[in-house]
C-alpha atoms as a PDB file:
ATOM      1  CA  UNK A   1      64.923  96.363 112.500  1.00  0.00           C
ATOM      2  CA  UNK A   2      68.040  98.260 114.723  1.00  0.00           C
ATOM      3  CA  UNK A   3      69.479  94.921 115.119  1.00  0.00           C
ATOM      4  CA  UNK A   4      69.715  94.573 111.094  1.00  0.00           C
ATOM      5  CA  UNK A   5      70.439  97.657 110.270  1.00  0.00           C
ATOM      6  CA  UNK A   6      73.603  97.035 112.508  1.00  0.00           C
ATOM      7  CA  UNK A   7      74.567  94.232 110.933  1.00  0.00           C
ATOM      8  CA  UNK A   8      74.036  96.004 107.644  1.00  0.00           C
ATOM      9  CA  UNK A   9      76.499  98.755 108.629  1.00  0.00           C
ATOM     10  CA  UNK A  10      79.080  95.950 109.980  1.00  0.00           C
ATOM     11  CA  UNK A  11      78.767  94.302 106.440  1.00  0.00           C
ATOM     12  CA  UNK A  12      79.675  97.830 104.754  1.00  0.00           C
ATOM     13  CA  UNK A  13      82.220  98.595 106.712  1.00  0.00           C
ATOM     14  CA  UNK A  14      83.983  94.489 106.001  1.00  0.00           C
ATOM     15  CA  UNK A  15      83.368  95.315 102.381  1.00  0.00           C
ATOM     16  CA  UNK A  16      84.615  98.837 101.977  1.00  0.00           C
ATOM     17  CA  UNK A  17      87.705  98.033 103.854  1.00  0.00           C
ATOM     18  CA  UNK A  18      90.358  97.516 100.981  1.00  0.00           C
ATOM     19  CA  UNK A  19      88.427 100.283  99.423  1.00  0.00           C
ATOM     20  CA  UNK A  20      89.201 102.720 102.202  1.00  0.00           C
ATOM     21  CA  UNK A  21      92.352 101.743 103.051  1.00  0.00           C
ATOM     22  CA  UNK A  22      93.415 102.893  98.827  1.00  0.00           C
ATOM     23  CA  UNK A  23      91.870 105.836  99.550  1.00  0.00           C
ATOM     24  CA  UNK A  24      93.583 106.796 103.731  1.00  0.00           C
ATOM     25  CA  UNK A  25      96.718 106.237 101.140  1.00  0.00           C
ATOM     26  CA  UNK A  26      96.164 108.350  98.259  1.00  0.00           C
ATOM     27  CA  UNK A  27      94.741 111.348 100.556  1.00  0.00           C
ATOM     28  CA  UNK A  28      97.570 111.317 102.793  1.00  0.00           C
ATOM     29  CA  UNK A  29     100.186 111.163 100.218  1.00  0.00           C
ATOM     30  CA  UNK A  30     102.964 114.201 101.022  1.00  0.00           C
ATOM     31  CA  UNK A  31     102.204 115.046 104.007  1.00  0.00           C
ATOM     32  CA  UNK A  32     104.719 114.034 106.790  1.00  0.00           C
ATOM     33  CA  UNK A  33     105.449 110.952 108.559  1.00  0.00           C
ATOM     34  CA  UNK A  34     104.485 112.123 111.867  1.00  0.00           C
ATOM     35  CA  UNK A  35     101.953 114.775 112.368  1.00  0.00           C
ATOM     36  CA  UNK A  36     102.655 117.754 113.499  1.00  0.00           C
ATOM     37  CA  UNK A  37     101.189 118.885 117.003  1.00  0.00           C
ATOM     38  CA  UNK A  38      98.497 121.166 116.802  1.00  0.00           C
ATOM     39  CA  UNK A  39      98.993 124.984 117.473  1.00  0.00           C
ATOM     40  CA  UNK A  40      98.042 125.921 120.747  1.00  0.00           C
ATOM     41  CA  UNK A  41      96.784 128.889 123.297  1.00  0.00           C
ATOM     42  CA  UNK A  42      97.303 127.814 126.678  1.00  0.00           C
ATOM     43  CA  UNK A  43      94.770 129.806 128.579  1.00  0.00           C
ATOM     44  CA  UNK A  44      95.265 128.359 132.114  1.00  0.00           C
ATOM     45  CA  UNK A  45      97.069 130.171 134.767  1.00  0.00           C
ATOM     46  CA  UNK A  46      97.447 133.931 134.987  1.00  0.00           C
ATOM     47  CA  UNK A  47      99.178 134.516 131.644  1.00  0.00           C
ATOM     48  CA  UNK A  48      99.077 133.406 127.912  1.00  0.00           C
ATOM     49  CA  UNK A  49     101.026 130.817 126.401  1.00  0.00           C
ATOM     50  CA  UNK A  50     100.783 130.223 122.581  1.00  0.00           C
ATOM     51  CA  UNK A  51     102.599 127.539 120.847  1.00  0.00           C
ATOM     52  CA  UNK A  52     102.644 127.326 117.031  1.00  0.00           C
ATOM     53  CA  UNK A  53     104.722 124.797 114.934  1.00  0.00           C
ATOM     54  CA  UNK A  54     105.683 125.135 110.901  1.00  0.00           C
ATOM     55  CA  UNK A  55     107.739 122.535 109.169  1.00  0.00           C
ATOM     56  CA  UNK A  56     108.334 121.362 105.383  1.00  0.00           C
ATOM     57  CA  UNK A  57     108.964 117.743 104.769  1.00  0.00           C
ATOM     58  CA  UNK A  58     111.277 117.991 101.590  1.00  0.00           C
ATOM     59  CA  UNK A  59     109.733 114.533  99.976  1.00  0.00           C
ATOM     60  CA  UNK A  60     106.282 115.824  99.876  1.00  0.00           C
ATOM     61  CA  UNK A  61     106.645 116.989  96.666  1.00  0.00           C
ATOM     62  CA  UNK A  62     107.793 113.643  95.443  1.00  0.00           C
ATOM     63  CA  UNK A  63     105.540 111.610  97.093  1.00  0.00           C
ATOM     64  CA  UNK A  64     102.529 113.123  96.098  1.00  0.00           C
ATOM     65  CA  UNK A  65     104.212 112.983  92.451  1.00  0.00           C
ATOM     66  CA  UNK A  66     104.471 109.570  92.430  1.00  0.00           C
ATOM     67  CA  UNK A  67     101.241 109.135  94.380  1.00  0.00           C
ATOM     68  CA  UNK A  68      99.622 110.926  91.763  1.00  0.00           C
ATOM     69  CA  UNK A  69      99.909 108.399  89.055  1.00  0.00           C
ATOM     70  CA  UNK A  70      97.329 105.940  91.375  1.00  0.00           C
ATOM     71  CA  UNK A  71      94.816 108.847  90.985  1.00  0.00           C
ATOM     72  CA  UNK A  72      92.264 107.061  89.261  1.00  0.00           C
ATOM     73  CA  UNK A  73      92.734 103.869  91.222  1.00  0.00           C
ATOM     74  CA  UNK A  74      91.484 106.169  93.714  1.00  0.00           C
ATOM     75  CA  UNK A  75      88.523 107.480  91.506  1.00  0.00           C
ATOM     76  CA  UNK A  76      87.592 103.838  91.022  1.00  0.00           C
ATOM     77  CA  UNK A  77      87.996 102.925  94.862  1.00  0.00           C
ATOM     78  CA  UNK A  78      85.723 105.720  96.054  1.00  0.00           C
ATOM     79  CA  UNK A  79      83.426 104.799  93.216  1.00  0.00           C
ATOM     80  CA  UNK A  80      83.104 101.075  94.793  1.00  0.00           C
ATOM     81  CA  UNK A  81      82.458 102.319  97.988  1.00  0.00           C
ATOM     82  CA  UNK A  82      79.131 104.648  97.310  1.00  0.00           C
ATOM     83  CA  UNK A  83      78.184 101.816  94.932  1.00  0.00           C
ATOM     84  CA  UNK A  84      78.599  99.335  98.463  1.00  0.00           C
ATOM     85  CA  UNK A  85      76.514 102.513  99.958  1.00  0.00           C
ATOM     86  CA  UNK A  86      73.932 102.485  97.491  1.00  0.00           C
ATOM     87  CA  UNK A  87      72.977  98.820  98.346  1.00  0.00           C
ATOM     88  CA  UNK A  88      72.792  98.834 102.136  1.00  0.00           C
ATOM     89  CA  UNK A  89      70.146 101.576 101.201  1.00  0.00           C
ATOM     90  CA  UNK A  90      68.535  99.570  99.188  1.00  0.00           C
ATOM     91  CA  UNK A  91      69.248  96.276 101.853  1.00  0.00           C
ATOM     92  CA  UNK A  92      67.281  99.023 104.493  1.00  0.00           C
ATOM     93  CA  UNK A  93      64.562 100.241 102.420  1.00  0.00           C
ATOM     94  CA  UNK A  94      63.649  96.315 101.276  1.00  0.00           C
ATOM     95  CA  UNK A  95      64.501  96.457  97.756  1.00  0.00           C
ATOM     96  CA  UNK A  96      63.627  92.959  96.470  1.00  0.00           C
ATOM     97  CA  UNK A  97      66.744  91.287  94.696  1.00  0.00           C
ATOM     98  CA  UNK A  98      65.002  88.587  92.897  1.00  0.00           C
ATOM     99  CA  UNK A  99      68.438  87.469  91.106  1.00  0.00           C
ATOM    100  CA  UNK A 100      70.511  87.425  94.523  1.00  0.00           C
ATOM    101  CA  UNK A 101      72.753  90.720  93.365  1.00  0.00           C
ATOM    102  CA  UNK A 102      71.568  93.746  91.555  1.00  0.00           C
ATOM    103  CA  UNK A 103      73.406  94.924  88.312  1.00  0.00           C
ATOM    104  CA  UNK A 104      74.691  98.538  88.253  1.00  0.00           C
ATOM    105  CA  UNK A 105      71.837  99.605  85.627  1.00  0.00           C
ATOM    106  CA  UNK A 106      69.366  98.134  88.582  1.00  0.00           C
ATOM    107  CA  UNK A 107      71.102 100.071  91.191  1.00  0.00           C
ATOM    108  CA  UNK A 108      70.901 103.535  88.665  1.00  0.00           C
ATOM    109  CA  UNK A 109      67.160 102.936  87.909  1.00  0.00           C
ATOM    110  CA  UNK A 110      66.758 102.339  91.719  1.00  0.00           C
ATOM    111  CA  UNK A 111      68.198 105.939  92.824  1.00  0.00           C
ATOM    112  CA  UNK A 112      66.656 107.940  90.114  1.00  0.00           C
ATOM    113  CA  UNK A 113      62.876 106.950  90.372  1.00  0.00           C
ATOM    114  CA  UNK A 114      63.185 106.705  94.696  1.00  0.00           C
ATOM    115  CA  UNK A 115      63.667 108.645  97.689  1.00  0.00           C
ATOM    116  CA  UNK A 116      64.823 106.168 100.195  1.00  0.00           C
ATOM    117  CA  UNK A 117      62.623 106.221 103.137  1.00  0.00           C
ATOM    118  CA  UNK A 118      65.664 105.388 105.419  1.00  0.00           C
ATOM    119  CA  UNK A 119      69.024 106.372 104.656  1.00  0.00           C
ATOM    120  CA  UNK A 120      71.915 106.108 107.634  1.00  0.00           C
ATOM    121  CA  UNK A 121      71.669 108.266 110.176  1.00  0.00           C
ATOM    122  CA  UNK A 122      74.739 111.059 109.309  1.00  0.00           C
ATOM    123  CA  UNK A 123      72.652 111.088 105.546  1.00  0.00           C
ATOM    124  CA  UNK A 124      69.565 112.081 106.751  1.00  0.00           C
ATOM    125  CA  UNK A 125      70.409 115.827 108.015  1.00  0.00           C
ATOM    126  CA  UNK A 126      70.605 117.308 105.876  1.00  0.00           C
ATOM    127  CA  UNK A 127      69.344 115.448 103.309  1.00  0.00           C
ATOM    128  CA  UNK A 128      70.268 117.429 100.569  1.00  0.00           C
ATOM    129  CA  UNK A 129      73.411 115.478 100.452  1.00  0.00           C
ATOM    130  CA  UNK A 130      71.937 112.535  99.347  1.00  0.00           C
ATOM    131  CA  UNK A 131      70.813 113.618  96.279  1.00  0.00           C
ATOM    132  CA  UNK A 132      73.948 115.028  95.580  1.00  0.00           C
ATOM    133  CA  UNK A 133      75.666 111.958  96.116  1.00  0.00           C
ATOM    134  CA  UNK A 134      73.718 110.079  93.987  1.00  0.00           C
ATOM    135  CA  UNK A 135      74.300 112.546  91.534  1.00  0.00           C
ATOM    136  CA  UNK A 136      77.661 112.092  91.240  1.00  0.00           C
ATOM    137  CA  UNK A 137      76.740 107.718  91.237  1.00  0.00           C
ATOM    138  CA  UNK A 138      74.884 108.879  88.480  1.00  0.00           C
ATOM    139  CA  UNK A 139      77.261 111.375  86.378  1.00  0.00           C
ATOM    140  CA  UNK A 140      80.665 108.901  87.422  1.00  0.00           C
ATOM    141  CA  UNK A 141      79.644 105.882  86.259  1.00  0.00           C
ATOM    142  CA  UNK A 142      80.472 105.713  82.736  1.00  0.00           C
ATOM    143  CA  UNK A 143      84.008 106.907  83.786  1.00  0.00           C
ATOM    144  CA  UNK A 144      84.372 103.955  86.046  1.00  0.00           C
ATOM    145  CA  UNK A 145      83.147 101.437  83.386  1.00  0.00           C
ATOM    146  CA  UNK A 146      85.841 102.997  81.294  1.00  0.00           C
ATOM    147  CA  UNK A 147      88.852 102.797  84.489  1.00  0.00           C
ATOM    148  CA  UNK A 148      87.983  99.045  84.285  1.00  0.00           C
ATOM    149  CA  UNK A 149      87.906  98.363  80.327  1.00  0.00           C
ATOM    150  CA  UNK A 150      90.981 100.382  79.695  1.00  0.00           C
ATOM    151  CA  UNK A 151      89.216 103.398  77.960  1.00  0.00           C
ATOM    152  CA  UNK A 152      90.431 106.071  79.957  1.00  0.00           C
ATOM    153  CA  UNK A 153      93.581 107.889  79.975  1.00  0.00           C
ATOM    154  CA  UNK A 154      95.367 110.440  82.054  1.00  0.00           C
ATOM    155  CA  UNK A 155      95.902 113.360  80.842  1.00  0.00           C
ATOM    156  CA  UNK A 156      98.896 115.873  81.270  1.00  0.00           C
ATOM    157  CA  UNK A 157      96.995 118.086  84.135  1.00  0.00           C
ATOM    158  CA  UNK A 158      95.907 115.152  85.970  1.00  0.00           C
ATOM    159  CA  UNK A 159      92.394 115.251  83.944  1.00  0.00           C
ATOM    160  CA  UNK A 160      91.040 111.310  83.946  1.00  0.00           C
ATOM    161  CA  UNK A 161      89.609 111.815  80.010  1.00  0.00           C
ATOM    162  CA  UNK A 162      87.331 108.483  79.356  1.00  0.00           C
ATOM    163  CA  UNK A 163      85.049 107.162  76.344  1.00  0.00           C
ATOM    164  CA  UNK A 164      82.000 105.039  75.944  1.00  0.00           C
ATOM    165  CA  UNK A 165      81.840 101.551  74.024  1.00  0.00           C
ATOM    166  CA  UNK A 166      80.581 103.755  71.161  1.00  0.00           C
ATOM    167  CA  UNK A 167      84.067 106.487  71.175  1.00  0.00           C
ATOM    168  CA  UNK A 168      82.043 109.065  72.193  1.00  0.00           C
ATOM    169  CA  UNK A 169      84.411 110.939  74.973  1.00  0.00           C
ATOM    170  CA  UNK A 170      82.892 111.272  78.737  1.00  0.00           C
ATOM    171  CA  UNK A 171      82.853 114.574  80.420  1.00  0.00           C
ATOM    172  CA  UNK A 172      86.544 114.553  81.709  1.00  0.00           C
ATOM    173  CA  UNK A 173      87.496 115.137  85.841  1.00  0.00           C
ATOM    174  CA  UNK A 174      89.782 117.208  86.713  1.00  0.00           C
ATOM    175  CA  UNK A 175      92.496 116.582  89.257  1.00  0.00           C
ATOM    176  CA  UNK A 176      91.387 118.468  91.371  1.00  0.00           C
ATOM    177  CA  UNK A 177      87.621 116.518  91.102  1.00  0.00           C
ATOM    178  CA  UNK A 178      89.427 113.502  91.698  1.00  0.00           C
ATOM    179  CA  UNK A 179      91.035 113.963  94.597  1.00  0.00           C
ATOM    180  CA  UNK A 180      87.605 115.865  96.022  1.00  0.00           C
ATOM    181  CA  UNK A 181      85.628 112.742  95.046  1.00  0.00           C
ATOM    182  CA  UNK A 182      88.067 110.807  97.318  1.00  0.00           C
ATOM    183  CA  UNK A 183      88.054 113.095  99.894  1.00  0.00           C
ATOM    184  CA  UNK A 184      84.488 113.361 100.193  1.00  0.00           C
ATOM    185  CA  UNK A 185      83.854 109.356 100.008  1.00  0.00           C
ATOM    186  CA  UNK A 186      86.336 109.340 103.091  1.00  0.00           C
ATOM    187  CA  UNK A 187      83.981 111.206 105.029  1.00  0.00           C
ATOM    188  CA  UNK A 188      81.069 109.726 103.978  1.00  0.00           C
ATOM    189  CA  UNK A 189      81.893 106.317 104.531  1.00  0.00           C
ATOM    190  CA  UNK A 190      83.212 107.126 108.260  1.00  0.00           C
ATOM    191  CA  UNK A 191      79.896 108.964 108.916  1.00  0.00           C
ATOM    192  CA  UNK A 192      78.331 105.806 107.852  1.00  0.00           C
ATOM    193  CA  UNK A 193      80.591 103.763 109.777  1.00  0.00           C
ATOM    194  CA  UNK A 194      80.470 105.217 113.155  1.00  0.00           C
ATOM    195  CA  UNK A 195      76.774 106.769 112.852  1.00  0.00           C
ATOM    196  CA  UNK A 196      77.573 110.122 113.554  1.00  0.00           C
ATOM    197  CA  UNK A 197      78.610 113.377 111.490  1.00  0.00           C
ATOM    198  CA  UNK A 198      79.555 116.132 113.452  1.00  0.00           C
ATOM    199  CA  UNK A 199      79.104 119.639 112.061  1.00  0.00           C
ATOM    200  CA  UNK A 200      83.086 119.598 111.078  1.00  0.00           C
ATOM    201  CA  UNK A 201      81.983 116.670 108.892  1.00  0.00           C
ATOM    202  CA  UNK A 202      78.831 117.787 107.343  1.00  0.00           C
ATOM    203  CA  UNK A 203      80.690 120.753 106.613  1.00  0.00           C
ATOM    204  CA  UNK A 204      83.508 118.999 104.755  1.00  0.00           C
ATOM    205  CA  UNK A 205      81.187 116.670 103.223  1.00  0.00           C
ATOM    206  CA  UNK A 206      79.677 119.957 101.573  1.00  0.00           C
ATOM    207  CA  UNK A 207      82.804 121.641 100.550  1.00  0.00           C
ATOM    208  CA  UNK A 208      83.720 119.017  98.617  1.00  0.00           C
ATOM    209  CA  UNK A 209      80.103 118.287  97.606  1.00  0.00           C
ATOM    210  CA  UNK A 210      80.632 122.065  95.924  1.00  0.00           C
ATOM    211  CA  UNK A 211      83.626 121.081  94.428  1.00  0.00           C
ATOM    212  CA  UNK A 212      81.826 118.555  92.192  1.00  0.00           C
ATOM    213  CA  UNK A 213      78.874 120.572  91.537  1.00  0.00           C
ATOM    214  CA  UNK A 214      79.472 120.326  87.665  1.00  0.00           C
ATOM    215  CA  UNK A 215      79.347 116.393  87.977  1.00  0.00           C
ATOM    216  CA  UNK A 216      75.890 116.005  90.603  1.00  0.00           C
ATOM    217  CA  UNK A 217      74.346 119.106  88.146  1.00  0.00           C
ATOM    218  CA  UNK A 218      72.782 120.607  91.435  1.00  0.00           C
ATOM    219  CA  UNK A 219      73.544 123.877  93.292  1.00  0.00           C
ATOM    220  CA  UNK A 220      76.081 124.400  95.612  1.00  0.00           C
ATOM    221  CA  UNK A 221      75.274 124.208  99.289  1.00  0.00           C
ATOM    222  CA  UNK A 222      77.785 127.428  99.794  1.00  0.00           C
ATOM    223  CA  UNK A 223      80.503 125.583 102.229  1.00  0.00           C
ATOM    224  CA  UNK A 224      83.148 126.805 103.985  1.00  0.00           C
ATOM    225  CA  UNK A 225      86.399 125.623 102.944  1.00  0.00           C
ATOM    226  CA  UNK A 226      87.640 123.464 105.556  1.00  0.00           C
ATOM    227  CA  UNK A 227      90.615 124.425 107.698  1.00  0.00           C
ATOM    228  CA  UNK A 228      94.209 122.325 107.852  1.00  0.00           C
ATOM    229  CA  UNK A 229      95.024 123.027 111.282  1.00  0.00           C
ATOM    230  CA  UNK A 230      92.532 123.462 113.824  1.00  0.00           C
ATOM    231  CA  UNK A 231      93.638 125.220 116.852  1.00  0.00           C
ATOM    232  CA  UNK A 232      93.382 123.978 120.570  1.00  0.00           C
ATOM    233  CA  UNK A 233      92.146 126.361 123.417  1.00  0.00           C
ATOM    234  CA  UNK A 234      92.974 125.063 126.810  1.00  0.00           C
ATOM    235  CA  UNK A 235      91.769 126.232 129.803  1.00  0.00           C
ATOM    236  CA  UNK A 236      90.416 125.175 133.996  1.00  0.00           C
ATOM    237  CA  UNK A 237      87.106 124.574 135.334  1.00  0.00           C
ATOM    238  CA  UNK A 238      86.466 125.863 137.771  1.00  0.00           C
ATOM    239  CA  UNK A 239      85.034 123.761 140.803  1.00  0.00           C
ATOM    240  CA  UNK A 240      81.908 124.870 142.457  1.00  0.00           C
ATOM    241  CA  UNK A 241      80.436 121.819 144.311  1.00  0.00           C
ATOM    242  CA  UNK A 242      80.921 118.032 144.200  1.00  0.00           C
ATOM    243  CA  UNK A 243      81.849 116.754 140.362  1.00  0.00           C
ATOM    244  CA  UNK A 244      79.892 119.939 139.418  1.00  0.00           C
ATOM    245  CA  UNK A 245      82.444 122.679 137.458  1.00  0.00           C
ATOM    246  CA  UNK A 246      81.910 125.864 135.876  1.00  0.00           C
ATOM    247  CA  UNK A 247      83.380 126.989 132.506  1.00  0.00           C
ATOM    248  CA  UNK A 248      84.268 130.654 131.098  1.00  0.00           C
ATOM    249  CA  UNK A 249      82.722 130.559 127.894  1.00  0.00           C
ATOM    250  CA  UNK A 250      83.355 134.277 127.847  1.00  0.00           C
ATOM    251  CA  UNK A 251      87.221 133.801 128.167  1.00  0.00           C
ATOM    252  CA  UNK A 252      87.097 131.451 125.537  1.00  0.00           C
ATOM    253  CA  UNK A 253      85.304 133.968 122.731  1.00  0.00           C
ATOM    254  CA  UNK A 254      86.956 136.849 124.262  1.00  0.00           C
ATOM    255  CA  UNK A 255      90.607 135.439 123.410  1.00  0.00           C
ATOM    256  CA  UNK A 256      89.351 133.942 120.036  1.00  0.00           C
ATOM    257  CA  UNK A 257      88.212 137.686 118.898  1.00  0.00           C
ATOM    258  CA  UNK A 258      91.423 139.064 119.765  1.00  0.00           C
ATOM    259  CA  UNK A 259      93.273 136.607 117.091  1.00  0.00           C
ATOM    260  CA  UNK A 260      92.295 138.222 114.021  1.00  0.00           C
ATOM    261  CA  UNK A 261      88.898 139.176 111.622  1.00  0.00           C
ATOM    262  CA  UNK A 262      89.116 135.696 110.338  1.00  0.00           C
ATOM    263  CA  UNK A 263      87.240 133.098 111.880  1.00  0.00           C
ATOM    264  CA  UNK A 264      89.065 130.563 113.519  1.00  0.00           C
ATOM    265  CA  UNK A 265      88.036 126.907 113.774  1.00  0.00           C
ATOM    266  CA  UNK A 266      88.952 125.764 117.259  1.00  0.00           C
ATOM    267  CA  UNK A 267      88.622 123.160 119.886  1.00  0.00           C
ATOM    268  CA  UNK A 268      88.200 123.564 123.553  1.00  0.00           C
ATOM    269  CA  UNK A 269      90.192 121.229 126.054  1.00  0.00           C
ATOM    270  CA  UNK A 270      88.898 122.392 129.671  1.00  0.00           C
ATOM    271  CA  UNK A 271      90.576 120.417 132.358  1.00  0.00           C
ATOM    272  CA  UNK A 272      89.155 120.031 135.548  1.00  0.00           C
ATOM    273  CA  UNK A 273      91.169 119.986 138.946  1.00  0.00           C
ATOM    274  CA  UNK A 274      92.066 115.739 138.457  1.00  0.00           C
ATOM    275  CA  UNK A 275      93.331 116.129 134.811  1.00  0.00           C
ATOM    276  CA  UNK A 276      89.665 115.063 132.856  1.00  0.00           C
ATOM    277  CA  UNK A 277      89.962 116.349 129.910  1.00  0.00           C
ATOM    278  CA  UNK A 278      86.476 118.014 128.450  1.00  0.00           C
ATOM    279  CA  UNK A 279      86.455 118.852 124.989  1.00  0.00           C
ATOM    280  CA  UNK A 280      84.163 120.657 122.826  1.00  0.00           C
ATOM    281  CA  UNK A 281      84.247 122.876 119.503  1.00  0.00           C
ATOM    282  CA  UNK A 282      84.344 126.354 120.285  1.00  0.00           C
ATOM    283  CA  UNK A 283      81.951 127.258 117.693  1.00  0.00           C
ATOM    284  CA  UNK A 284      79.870 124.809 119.751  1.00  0.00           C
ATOM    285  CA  UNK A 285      80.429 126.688 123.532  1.00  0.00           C
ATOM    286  CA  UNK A 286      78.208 129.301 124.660  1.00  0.00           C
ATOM    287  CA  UNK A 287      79.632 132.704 125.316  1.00  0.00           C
ATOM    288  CA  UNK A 288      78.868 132.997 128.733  1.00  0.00           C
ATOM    289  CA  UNK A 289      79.350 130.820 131.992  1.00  0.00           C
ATOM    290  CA  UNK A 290      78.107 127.759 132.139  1.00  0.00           C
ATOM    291  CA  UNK A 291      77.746 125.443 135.299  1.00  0.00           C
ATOM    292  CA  UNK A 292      77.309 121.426 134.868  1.00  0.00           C
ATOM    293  CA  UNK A 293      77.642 118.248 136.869  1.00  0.00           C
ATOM    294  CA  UNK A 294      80.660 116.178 135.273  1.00  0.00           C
ATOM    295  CA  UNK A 295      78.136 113.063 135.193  1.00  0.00           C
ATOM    296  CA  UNK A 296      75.887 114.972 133.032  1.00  0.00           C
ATOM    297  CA  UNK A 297      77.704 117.206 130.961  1.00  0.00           C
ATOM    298  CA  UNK A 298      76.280 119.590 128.051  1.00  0.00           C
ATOM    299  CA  UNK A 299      75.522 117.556 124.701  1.00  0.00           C
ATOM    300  CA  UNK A 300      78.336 119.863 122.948  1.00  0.00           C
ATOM    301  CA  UNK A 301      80.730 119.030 125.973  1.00  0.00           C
ATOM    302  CA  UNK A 302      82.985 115.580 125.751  1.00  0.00           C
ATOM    303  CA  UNK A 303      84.380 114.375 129.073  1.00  0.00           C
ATOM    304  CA  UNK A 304      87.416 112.131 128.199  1.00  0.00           C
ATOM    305  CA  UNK A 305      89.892 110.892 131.329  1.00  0.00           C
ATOM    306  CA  UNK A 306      92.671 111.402 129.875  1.00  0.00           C
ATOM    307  CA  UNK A 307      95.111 113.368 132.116  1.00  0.00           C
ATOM    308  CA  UNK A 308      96.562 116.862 131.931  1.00  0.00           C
ATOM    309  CA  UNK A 309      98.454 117.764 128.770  1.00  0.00           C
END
């Protein structure tokens, strides 16, 4: 059953491609060609060294104006992609498909009367977003029926306004809906992809998740908003014994209290004495010292060899 399950997630992945590649575009509008490098507090050594970078790109304005016109062809590419998600849950629970394809009213009966026994693995805690998602399956699919027969306009703010066969008008979605349905279906689909959701993920997944609480009809899960620029801590190991290091986990929170009342999202880049880099999120690090062998590092701890920085 692993082995088809991978080939299941290979398949969504080949199919979602154009899909995600609309949406990398539309996301990123604005923001500058190359990114800018991350602000830093260089803890190594005996002293402090904090670097901190601000620019403005002067077309991001214009960019993101014109970008903004292919707004709902975003809408109706993260649409396509949970509908592609809805049926390799389907493919893993053994929904028969009698016909060879199931229609969309098939695939809307099949999330409303079930609970899917197996869902992939960044889905399934917690699995209150599933529901949610399927939610919004539910709630956006008249509006994407309307994208593709021409019965939906644009309005002045941005608002996608659409209509059913009968003229009736469709709740409308904001801008600002749109752009957090894309958002969200980003993360989704790359939690699906690689198998893993870290809690950075998760807990963009449920900011934006919140933001389209009046479309899924359920509560809000009470995210954080995420931050734009997470900060980089970097500091030594220690050596105490062969490939076996010891990190300051009290350094680390020490310095990160001292930087305001705000809570500040952070990663940890610990080097040992050859340049491996070993990174972690400080949320993640215990405030204390902690000893480990390099071979079997802490399950919050990454060892990458990637050379001093």
């Amino acid at each position: 059953m692993a082995r088809v399950a991978k080939q299941l997630l290979g398949q969504f992945e080949e199919d979602t491609a154009y899909e995600r590649f609309v949406l990398d575009a539309i996301a990123t509008a604005g923001q500058p060609p190359q990114p800018t490098p991350p602000p830093r507090d260089d803890l190594r050594g005996g002293g402090l060294s904090m670097f901190r970078h601000a620019s403005d790109w002067l077309a991001a304005d214009s960019v993101a104006q014109a970008i903004g016109r292919f707004r709902p062809l975003g809408f109706g590419a993260a649409y396509k992609v949970i509908d592609v998600l809805v049926e390799l849950v389907m493919r893993l629970n053994g929904a028969p498909c009698p016909k060879g394809r199931w229609t969309f009213a098939e695939k809307q009966k099949y999330v409303k009367a079930s609970r899917p026994a197996r869902v992939p693995i960044p889905l399934q805690v917690p699995r209150s977003h599933w529901p949610r998602i399927m939610g919004l399956y539910g709630a956006f699919l008249e509006p994407r029926h309307a994208l593709v027969h021409r019965r939906a306009t644009v309005q002045p703010d941005g608002a996608l306004a659409a209509v059913y066969r009968s003229g009736q008008s469709v709740p409308s979605v904001s801008k600002d809906e749109q752009d957090a349905f894309v958002q969200l279906t980003r993360e989704v689909a790359s939690a699906v992809i690689s198998a893993d959701a870290g809690r950075r993920r998760r807990g963009r997944i449920a900011w934006n998740l919140d933001l389209l609480y009046r479309h899924h009809g359920q509560r809000r899960l009470g995210a954080r908003k995420p931050r734009a620029a997470i900060r980089e801590i970097l500091v030594n190991l220690d050596p105490v014994g062969p490939g076996r290091w010891r990190l300051d986990g009290n350094l680390v929170h020490t310095h990160l209290r001292t930087q305001g009342e705000a809570p500040i999202d952070a990663d940890l880049i610990a080097y040992t004495t050859d340049g491996t880099a070993c990174r972690a999120i400080c949320d993640e690090v215990p405030d204390a010292l902690i000893e480990f062998n390099e071979a079997d590092p802490p399950d919050w701890l990454q060892v990458r060899n990637t050379g001093t920085e």
